[in-house]
C-alpha atoms as a PDB file:
ATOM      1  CA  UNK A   1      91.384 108.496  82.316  1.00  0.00           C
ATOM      2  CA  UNK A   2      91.482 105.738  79.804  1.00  0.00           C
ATOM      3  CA  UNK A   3      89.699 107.476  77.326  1.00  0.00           C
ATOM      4  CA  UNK A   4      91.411 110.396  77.784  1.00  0.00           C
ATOM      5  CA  UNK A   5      94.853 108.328  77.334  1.00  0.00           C
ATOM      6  CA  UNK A   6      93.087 106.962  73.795  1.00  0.00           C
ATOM      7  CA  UNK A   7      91.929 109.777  72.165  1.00  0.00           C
ATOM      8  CA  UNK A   8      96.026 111.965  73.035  1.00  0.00           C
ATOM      9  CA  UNK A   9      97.386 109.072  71.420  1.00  0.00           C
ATOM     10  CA  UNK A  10      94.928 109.122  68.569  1.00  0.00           C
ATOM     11  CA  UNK A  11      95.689 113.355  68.153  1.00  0.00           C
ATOM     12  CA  UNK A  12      99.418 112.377  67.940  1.00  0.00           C
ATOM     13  CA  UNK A  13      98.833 109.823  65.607  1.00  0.00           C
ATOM     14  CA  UNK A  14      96.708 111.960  63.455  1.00  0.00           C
ATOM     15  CA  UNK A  15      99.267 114.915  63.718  1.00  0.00           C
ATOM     16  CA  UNK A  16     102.215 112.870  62.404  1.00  0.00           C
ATOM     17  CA  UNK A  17     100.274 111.456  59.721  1.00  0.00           C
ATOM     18  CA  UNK A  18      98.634 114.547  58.128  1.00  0.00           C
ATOM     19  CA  UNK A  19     102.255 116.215  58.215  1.00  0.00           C
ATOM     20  CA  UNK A  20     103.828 112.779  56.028  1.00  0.00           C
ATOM     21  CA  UNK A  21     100.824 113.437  53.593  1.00  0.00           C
ATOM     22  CA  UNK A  22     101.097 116.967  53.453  1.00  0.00           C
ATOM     23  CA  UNK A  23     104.428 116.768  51.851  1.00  0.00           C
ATOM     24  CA  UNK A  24     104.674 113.319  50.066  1.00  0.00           C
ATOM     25  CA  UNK A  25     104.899 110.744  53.136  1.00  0.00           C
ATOM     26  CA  UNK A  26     107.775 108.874  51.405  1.00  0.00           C
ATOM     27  CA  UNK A  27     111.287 109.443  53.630  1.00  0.00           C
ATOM     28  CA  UNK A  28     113.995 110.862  51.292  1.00  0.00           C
ATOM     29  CA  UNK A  29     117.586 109.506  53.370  1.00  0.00           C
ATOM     30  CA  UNK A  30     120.020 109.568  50.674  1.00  0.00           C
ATOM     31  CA  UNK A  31     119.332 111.819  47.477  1.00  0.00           C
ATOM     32  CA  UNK A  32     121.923 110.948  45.201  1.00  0.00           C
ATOM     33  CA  UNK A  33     120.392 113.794  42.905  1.00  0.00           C
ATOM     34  CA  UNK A  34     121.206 116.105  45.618  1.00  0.00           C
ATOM     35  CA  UNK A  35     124.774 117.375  46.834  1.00  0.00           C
ATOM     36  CA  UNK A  36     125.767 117.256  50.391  1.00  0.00           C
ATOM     37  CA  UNK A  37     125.303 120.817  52.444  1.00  0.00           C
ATOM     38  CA  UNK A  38     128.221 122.904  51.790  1.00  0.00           C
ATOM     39  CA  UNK A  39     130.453 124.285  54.497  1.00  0.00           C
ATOM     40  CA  UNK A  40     129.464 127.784  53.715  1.00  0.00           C
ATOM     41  CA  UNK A  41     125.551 126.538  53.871  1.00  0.00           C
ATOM     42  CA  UNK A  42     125.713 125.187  57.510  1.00  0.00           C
ATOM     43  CA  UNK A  43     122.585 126.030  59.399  1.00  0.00           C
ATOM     44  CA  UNK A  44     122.643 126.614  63.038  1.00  0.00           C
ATOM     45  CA  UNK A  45     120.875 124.466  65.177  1.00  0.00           C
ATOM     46  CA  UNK A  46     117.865 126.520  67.305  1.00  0.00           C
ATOM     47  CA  UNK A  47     119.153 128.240  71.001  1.00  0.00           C
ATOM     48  CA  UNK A  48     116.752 129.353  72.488  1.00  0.00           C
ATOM     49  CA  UNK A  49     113.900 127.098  74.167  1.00  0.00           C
ATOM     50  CA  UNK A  50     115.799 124.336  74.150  1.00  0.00           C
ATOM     51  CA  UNK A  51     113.206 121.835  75.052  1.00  0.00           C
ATOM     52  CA  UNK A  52     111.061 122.891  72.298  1.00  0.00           C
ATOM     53  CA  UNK A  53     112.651 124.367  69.119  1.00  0.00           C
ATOM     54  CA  UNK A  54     113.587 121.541  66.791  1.00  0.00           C
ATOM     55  CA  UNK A  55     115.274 121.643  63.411  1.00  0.00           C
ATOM     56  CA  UNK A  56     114.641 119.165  60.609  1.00  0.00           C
ATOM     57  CA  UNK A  57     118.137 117.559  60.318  1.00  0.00           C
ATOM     58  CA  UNK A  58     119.348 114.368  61.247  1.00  0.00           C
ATOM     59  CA  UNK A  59     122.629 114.317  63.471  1.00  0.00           C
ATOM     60  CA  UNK A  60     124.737 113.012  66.399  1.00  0.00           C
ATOM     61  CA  UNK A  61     125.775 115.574  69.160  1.00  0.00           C
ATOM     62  CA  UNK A  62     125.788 116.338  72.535  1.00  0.00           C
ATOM     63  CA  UNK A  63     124.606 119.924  73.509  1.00  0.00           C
ATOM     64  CA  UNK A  64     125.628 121.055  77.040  1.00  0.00           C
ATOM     65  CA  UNK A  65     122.783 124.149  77.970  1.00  0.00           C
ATOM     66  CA  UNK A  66     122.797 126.964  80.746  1.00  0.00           C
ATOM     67  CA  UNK A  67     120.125 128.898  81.378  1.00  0.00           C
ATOM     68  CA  UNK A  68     120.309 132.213  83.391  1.00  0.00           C
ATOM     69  CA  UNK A  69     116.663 133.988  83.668  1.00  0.00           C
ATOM     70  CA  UNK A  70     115.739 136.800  85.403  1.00  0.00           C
ATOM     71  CA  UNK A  71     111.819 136.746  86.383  1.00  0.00           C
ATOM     72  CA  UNK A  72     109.948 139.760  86.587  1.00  0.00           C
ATOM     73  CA  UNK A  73     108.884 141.249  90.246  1.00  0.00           C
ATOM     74  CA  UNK A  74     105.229 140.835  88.974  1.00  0.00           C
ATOM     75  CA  UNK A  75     106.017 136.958  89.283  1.00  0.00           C
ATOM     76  CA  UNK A  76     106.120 135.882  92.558  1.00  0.00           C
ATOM     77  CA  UNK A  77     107.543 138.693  93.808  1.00  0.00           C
ATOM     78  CA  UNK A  78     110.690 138.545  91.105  1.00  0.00           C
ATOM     79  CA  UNK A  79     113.922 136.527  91.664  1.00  0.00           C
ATOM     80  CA  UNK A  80     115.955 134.216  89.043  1.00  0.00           C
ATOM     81  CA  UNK A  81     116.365 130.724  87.817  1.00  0.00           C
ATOM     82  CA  UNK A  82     119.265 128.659  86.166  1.00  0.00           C
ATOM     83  CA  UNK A  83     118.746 125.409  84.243  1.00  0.00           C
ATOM     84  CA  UNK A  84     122.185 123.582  83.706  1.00  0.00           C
ATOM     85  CA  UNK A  85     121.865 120.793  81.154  1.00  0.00           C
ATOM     86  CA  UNK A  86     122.807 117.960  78.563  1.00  0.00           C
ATOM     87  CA  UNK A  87     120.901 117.604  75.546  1.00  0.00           C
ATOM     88  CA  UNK A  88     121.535 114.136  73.379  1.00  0.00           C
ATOM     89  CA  UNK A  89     120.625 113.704  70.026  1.00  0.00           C
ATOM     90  CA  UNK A  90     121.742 110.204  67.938  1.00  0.00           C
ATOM     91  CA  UNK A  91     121.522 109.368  64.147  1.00  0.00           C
ATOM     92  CA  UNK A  92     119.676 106.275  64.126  1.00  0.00           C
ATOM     93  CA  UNK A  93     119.389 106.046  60.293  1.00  0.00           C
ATOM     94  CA  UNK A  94     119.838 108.632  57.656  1.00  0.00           C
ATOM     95  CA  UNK A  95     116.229 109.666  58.619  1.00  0.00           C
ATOM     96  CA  UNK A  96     115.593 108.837  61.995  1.00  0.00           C
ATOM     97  CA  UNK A  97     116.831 110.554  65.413  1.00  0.00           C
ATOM     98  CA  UNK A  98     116.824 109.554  69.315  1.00  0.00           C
ATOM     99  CA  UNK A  99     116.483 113.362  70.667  1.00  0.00           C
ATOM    100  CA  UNK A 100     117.112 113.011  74.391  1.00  0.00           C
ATOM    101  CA  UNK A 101     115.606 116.815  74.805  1.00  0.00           C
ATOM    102  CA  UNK A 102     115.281 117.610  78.362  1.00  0.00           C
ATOM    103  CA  UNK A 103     116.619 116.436  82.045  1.00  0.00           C
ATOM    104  CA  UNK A 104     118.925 118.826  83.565  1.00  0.00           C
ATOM    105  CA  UNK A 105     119.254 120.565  87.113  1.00  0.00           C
ATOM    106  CA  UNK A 106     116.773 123.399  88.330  1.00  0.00           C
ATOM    107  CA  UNK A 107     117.480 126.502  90.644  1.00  0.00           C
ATOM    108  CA  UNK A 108     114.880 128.997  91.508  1.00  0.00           C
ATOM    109  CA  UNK A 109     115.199 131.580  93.864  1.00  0.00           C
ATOM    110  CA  UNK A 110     112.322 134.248  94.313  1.00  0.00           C
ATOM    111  CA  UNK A 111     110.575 136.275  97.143  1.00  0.00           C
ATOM    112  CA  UNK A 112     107.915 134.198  97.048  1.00  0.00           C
ATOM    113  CA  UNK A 113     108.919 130.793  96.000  1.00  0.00           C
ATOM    114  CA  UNK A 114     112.030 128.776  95.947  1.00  0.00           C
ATOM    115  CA  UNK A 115     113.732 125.753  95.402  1.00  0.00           C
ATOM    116  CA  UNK A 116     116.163 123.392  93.911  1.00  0.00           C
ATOM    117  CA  UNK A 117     115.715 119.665  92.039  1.00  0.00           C
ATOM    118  CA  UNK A 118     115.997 118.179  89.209  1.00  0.00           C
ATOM    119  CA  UNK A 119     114.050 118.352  85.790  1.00  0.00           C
ATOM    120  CA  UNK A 120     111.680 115.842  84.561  1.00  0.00           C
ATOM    121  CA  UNK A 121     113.423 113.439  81.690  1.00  0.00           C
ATOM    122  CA  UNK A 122     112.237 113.640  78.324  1.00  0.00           C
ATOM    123  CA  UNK A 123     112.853 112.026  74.739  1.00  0.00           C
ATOM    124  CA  UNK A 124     111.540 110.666  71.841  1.00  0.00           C
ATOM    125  CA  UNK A 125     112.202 110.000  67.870  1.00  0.00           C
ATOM    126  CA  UNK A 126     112.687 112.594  65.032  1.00  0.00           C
ATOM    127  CA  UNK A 127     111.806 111.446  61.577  1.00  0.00           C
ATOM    128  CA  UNK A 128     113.156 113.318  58.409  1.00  0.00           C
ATOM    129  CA  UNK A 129     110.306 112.669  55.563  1.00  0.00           C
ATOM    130  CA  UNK A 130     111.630 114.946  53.471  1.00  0.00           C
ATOM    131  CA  UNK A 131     115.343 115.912  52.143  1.00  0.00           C
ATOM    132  CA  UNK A 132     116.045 118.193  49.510  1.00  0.00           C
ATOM    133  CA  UNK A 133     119.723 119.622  49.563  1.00  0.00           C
ATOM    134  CA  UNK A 134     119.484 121.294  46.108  1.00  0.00           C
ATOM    135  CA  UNK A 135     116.371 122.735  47.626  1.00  0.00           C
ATOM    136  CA  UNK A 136     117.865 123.756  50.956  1.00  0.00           C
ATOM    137  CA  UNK A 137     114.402 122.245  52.265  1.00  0.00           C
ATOM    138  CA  UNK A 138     114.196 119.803  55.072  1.00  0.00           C
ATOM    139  CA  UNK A 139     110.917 118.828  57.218  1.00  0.00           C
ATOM    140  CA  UNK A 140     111.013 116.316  60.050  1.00  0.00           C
ATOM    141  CA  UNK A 141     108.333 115.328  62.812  1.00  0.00           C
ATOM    142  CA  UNK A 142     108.733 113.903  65.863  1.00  0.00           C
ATOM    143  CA  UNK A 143     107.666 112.057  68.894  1.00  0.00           C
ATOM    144  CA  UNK A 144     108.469 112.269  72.342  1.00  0.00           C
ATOM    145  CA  UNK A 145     107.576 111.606  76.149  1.00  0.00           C
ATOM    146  CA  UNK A 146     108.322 113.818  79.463  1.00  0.00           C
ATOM    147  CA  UNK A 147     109.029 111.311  82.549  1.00  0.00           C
ATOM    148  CA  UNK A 148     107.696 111.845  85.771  1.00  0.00           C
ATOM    149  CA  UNK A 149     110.836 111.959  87.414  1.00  0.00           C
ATOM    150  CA  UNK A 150     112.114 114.777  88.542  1.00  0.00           C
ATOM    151  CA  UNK A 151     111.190 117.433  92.022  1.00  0.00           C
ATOM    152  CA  UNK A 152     108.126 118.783  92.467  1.00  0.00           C
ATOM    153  CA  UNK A 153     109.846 121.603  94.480  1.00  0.00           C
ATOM    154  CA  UNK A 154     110.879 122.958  91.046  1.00  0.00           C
ATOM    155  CA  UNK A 155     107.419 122.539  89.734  1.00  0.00           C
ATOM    156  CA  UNK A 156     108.485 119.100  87.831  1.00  0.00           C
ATOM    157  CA  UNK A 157     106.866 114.858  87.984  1.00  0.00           C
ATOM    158  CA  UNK A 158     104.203 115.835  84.981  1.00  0.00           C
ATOM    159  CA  UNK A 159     104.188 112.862  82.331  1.00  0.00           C
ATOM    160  CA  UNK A 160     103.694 114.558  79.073  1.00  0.00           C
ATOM    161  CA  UNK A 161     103.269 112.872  75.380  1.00  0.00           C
ATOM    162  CA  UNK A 162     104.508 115.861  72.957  1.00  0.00           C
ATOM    163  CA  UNK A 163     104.297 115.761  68.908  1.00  0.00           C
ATOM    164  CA  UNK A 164     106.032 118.230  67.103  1.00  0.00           C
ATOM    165  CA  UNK A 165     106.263 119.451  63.177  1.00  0.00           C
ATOM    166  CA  UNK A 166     109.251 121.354  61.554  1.00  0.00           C
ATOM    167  CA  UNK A 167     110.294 122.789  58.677  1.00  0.00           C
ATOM    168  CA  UNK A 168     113.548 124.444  57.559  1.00  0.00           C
ATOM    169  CA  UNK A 169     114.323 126.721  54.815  1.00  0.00           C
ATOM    170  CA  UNK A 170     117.627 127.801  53.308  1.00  0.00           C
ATOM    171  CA  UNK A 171     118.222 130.945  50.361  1.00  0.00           C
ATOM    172  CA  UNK A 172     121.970 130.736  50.416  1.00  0.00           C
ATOM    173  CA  UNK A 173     123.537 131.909  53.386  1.00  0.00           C
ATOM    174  CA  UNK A 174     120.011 133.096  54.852  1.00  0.00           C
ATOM    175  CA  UNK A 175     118.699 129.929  57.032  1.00  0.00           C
ATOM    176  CA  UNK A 176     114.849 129.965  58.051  1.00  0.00           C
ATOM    177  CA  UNK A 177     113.016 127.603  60.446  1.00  0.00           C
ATOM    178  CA  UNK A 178     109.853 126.676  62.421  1.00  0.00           C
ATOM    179  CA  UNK A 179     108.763 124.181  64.684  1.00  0.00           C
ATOM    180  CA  UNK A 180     105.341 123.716  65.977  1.00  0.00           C
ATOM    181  CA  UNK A 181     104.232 121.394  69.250  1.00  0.00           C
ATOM    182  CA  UNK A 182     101.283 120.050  70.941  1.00  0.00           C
ATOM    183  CA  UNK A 183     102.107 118.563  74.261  1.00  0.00           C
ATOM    184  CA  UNK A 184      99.226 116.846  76.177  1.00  0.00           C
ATOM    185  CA  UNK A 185      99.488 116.467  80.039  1.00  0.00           C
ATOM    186  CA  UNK A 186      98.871 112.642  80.651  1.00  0.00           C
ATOM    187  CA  UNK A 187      96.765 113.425  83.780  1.00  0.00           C
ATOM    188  CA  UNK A 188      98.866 112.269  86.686  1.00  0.00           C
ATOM    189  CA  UNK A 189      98.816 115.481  88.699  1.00  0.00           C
ATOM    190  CA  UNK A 190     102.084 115.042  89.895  1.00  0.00           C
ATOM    191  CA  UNK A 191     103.161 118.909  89.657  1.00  0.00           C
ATOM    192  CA  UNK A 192     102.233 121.027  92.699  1.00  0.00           C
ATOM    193  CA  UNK A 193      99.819 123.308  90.862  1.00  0.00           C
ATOM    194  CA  UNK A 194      97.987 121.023  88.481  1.00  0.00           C
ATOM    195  CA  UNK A 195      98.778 120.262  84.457  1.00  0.00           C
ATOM    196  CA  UNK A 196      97.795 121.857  81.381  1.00  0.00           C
ATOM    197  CA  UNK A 197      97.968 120.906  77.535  1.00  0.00           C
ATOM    198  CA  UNK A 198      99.332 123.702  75.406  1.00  0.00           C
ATOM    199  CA  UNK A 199     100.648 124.533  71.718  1.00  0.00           C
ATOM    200  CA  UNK A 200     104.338 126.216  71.114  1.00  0.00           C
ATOM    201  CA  UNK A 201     105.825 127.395  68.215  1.00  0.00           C
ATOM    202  CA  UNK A 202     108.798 128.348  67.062  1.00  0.00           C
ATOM    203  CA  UNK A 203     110.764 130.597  65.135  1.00  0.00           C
ATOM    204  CA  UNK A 204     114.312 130.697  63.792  1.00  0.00           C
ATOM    205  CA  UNK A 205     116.973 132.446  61.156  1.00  0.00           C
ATOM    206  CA  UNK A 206     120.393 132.544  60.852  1.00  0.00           C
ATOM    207  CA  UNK A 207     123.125 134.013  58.035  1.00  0.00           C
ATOM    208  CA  UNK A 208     126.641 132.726  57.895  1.00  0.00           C
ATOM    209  CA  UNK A 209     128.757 135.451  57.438  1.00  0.00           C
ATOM    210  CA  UNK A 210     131.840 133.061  57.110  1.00  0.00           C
ATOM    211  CA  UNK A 211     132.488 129.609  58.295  1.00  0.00           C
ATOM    212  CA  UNK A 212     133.616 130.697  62.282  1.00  0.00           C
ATOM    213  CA  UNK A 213     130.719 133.188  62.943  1.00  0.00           C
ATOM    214  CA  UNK A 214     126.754 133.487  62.345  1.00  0.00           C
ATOM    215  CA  UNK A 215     124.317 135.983  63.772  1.00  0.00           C
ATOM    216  CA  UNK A 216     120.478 134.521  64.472  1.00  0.00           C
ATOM    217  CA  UNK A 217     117.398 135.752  65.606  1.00  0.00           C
ATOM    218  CA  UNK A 218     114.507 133.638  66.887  1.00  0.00           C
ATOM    219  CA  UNK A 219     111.170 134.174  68.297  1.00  0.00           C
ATOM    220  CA  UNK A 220     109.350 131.948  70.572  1.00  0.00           C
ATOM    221  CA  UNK A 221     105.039 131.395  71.523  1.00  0.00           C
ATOM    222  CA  UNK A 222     103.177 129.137  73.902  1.00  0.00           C
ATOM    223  CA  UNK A 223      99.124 129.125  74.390  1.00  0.00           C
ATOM    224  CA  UNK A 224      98.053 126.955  76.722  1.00  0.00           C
ATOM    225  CA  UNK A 225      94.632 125.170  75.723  1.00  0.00           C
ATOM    226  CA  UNK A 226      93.748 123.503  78.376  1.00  0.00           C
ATOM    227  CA  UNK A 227      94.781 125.468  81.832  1.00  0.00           C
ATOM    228  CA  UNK A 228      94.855 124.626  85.187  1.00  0.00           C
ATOM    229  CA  UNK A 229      93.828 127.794  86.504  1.00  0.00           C
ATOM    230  CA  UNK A 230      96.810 129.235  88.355  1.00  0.00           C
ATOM    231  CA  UNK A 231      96.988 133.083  87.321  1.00  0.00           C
ATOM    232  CA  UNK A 232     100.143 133.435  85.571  1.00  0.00           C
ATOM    233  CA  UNK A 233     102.144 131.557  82.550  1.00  0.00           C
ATOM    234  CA  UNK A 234     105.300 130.221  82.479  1.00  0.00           C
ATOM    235  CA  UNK A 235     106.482 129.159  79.054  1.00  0.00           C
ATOM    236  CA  UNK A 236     108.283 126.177  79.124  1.00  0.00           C
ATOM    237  CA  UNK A 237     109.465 125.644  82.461  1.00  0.00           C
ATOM    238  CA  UNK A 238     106.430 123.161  83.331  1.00  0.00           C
ATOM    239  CA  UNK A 239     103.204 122.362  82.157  1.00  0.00           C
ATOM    240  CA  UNK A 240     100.884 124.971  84.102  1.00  0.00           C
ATOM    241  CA  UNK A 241      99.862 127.784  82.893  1.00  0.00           C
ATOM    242  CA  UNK A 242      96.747 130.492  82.547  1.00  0.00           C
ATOM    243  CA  UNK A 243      94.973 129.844  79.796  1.00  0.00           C
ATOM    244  CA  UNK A 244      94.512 133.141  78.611  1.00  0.00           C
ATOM    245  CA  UNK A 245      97.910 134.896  78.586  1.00  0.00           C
ATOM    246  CA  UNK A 246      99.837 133.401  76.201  1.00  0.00           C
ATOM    247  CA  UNK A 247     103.608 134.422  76.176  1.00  0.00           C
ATOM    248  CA  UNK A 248     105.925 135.462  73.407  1.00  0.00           C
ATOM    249  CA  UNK A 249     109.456 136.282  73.616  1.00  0.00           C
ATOM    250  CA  UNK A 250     112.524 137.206  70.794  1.00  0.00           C
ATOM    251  CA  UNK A 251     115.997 136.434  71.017  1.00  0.00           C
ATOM    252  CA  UNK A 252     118.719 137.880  69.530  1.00  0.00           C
ATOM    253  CA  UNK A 253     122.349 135.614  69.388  1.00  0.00           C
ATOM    254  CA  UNK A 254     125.016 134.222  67.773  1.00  0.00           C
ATOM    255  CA  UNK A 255     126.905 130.935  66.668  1.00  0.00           C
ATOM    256  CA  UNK A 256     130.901 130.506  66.819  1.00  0.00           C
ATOM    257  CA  UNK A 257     132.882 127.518  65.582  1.00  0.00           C
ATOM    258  CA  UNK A 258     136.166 127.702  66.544  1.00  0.00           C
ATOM    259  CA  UNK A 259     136.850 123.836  65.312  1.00  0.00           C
ATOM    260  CA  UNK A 260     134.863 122.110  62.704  1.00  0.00           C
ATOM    261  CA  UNK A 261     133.053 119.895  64.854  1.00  0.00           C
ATOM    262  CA  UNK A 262     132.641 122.565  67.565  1.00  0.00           C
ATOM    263  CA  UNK A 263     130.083 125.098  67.723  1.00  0.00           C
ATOM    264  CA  UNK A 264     129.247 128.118  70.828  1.00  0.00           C
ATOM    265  CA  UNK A 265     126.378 130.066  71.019  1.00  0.00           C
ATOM    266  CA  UNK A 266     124.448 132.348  73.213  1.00  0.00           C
ATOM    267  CA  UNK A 267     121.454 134.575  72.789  1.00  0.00           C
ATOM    268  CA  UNK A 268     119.668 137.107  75.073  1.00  0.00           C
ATOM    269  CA  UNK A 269     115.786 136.783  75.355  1.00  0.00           C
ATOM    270  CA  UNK A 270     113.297 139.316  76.379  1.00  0.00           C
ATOM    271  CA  UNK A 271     109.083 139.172  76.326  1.00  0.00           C
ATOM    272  CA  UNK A 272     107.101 140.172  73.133  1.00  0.00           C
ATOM    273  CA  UNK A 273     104.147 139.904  75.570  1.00  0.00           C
ATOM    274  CA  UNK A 274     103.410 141.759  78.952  1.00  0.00           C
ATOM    275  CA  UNK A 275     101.205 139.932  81.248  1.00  0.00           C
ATOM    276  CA  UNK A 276     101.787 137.719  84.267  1.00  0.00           C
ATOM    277  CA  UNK A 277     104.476 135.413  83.237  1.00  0.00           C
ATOM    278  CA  UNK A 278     108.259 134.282  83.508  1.00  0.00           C
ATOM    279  CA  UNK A 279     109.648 137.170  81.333  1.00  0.00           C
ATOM    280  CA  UNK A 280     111.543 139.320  82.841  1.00  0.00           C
ATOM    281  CA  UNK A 281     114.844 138.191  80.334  1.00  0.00           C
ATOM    282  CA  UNK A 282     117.399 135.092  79.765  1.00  0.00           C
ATOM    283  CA  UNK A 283     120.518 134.239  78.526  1.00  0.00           C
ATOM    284  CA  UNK A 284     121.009 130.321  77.203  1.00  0.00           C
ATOM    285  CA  UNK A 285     124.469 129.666  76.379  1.00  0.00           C
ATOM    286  CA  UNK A 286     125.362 126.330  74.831  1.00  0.00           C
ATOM    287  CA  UNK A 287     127.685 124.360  72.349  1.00  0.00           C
ATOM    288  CA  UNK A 288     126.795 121.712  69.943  1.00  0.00           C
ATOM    289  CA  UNK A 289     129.869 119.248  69.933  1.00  0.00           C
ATOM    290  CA  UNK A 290     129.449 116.455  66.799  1.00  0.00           C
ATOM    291  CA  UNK A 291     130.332 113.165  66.907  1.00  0.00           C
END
């Protein structure tokens, strides 16, 4: 178990590394070359997979989440789940970030399994290496850990060391971004049907159309590489999952900000991919409110 502990630390290391060399490894946190964002170039922060999608930019909000998902009847027999939320996220310094990413209550309720509890606490640190407003290019990586602390009637208590990569894009009004994980399970078995390690990425794009409304579209992927053999995957609600159906799922959505430090959004989800999984479809509804 010890070695296993070494060499996850060692692949998270590595990760976050390679990505600072990749693109220069110096952290740009003030470009006085550059000009601030303008209004009109405000990108909207991901909405779907919460958990998971990341942007690049450093910022202080609080991001209240709801969840409403309807599982498919070839998942234990259908049903739904709601996830009801706070994210946290905390400038630090002009290039770092606490992200406080997921905790939150669970509800399932299918005709084969059911339960309520609460979600498994994660965080961890965001750092911006690279800033280039002219540019509209941003790329940040990131750090974080998942808590043993929540029900294992909702499938939760899985300690989990996650590393993440993303990149964002702007031409304009046009806003593109990705974000790429690795999580590792830290071996403690706590969830009722095992642990798994598994890679997610994520897509994202957004166009302002005016300063109160922007439409988005973002697509969503998790392979699990290491499986714990249950027959079915389920995305990022825990760490089990089949290791050979990997699930993919779109979203389309929107942003409004009725006040300047105020922003709503929602976005209907539905699977890419048709195998034995939690797609059926979801709504997430949440607001990003600035401090």
């Amino acid at each position: 178990m010890k070695n296993h502990h070494t060499t996850t630390l060692l692949c998270a290391a590595s990760l976050l590394a390679t990505a600072a060399l990749t693109f220069g490894g110096t952290p740009i946190t003030a470009n006085k070359e550059t000009k601030p964002v303008a209004d009109e170039d405000t990108v909207v922060h991901p909405v779907t997979s919460p958990y998971f999608a990341e942007d690049s930019f450093i910022t202080s909000d609080i991001r209240p989440v709801f969840v409403y998902h309807n599982l498919p009847g070839n998942f234990l027999g259908g049903g739904q789940a709601s996830v009801t939320a706070v994210q946290v996220r905390l400038k630090l310094t002009d290039s770092l970030q606490f992200v406080a990413y997921k905790d939150g209550w669970l509800d399932v309720s299918t005709r084969g399994f059911g339960g309520r509890g609460w979600n498994d606490i994660a965080a961890g640190i965001k750092w911006a290496f690279y800033r280039n407003d002219a540019a509209q290019f941003h790329a940040a990586v990131g750090l974080g850990y998942e808590f043993a602390s929540g029900d294992r009637s909702v499938l939760q208590r899985d300690d989990e060391l996650r590393a993440w990569l993303s990149v964002n894009k702007g031409f304009g009004k046009l806003h593109l971004g990705a974000t790429l994980n690795y999580s590792w399970s830290m071996g403690n078995g706590g969830s009722l049907l095992g642990d798994s390690d598994w890679l997610s990425w994520h897509v994202h794009a957004d166009y302002q159309v005016n300063k109160w409304f922007s439409p988005l579209v973002e697509v969503n992927g998790y392979h699990t590489t290491r499986g714990s053999g249950v027959p079915f995957s389920v995305a990022d609600v825990a760490n089990i999952s089949n290791s050979g159906s990997p699930t993919v799922s779109a979203a389309v959505g929107f942003e409004v900000r009725p006040l300047k430090k105020v922003a709503l959004r929602a976005a209907f989800e539905f699977p890419l991919t048709h195998d034995r999984d939690v797609y059926g479809n979801r709504m997430t509804f949440s607001s990003v409110i600035k401090f």
